[in-house]
C-alpha atoms as a PDB file:
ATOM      1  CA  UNK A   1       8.573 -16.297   5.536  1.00  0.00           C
ATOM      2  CA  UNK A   2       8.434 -14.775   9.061  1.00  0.00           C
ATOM      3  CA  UNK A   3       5.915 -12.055   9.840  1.00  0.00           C
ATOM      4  CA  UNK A   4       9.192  -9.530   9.762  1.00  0.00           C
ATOM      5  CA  UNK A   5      10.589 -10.438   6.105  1.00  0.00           C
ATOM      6  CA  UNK A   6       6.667  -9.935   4.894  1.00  0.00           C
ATOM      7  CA  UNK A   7       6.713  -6.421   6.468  1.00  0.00           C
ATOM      8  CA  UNK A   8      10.398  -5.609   5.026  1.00  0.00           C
ATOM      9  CA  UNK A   9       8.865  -6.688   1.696  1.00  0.00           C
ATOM     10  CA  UNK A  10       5.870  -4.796   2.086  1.00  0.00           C
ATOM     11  CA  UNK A  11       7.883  -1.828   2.397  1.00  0.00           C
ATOM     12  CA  UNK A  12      10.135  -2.341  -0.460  1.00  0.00           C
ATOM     13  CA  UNK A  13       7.011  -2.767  -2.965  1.00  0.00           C
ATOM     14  CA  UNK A  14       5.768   0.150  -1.834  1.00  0.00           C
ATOM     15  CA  UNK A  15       8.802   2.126  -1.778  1.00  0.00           C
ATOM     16  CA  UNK A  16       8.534   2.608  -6.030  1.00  0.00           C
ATOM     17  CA  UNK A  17       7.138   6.070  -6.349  1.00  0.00           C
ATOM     18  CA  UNK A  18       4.050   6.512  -7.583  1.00  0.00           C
ATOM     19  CA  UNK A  19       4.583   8.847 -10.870  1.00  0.00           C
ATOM     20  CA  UNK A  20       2.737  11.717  -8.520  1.00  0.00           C
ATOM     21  CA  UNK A  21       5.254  11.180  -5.944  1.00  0.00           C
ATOM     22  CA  UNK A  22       8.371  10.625  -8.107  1.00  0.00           C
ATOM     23  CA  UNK A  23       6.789  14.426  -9.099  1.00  0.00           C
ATOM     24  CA  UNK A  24       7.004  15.966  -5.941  1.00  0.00           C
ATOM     25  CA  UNK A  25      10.179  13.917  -4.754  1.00  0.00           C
ATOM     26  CA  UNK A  26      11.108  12.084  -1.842  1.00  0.00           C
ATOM     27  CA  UNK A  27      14.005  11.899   0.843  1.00  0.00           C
ATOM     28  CA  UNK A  28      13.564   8.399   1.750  1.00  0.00           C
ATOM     29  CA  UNK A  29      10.847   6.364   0.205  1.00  0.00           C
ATOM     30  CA  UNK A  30      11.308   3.257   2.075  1.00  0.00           C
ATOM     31  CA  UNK A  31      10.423   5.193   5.316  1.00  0.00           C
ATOM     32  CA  UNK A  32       7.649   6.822   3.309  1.00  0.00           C
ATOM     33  CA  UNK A  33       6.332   3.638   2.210  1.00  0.00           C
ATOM     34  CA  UNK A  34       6.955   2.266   5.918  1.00  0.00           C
ATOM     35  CA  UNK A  35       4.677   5.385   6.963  1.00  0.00           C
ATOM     36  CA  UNK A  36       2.380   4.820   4.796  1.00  0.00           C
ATOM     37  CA  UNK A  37       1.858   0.922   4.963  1.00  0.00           C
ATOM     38  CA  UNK A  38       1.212   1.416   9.219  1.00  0.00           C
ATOM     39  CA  UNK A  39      -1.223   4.439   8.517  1.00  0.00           C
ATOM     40  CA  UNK A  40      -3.358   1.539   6.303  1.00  0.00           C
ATOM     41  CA  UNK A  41      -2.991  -1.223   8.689  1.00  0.00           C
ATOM     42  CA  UNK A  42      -4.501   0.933  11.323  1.00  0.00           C
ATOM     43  CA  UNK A  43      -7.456   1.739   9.545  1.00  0.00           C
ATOM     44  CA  UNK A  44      -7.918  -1.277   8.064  1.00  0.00           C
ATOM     45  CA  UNK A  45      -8.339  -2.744  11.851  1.00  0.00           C
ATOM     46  CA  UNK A  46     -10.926   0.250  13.169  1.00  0.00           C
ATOM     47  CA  UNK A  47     -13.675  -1.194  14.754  1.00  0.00           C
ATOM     48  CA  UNK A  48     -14.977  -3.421  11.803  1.00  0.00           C
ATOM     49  CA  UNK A  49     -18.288  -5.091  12.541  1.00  0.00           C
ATOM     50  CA  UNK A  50     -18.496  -8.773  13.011  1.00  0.00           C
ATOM     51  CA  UNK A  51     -19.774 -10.196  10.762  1.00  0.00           C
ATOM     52  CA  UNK A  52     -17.191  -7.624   8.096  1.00  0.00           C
ATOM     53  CA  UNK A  53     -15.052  -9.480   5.725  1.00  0.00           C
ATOM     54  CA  UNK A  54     -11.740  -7.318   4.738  1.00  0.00           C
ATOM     55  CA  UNK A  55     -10.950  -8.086   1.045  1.00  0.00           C
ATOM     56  CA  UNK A  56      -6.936  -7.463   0.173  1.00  0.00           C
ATOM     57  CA  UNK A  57      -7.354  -6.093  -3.354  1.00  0.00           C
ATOM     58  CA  UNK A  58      -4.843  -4.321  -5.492  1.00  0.00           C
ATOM     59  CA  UNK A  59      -6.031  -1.672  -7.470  1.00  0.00           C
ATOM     60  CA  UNK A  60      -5.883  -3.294 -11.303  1.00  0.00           C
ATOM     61  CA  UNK A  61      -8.879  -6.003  -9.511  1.00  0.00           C
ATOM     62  CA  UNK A  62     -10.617  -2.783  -8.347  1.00  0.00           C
ATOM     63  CA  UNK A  63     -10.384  -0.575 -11.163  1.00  0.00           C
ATOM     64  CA  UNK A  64     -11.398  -0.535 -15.149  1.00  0.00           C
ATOM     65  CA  UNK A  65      -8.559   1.449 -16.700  1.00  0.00           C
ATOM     66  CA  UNK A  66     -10.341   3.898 -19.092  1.00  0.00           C
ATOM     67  CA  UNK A  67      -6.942   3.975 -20.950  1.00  0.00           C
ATOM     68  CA  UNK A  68      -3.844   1.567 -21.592  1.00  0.00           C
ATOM     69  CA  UNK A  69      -0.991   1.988 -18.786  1.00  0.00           C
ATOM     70  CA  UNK A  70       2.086   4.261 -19.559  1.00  0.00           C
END
């Protein structure tokens, strides 16, 4: 898989609303998600420390759910 075709489907997992957004709508949500996947990547790379290991977590590792999903 080239570096592109991971980006592209980056963007399309990202591109299913989040019930919050699906709330408030969106126009395009691929660009949204393209938007918001570059925002991350930039802060992810800002001037870690050295000896700083980045973890790639999603947020059901992160998280105890107090409550079963919808």
């Amino acid at each position: 898989m080239s570096h592109e075709q991971n980006d592209q489907d980056r963007v399309e997992s990202r591109s299913h609303l989040l019930p919050e957004e699906a709330a408030a709508g969106s126009d395009d949500p691929e660009a949204q998600a393209d938007v918001i996947l570059t925002e991350s990547d930039i802060r992810e790379d800002r001037n870690v420390a050295p000896d700083t290991t980045l973890e790639h977590r999603t947020s059901d590792q992160t998280v105890t759910p107090n409550e079963p999903p919808d």
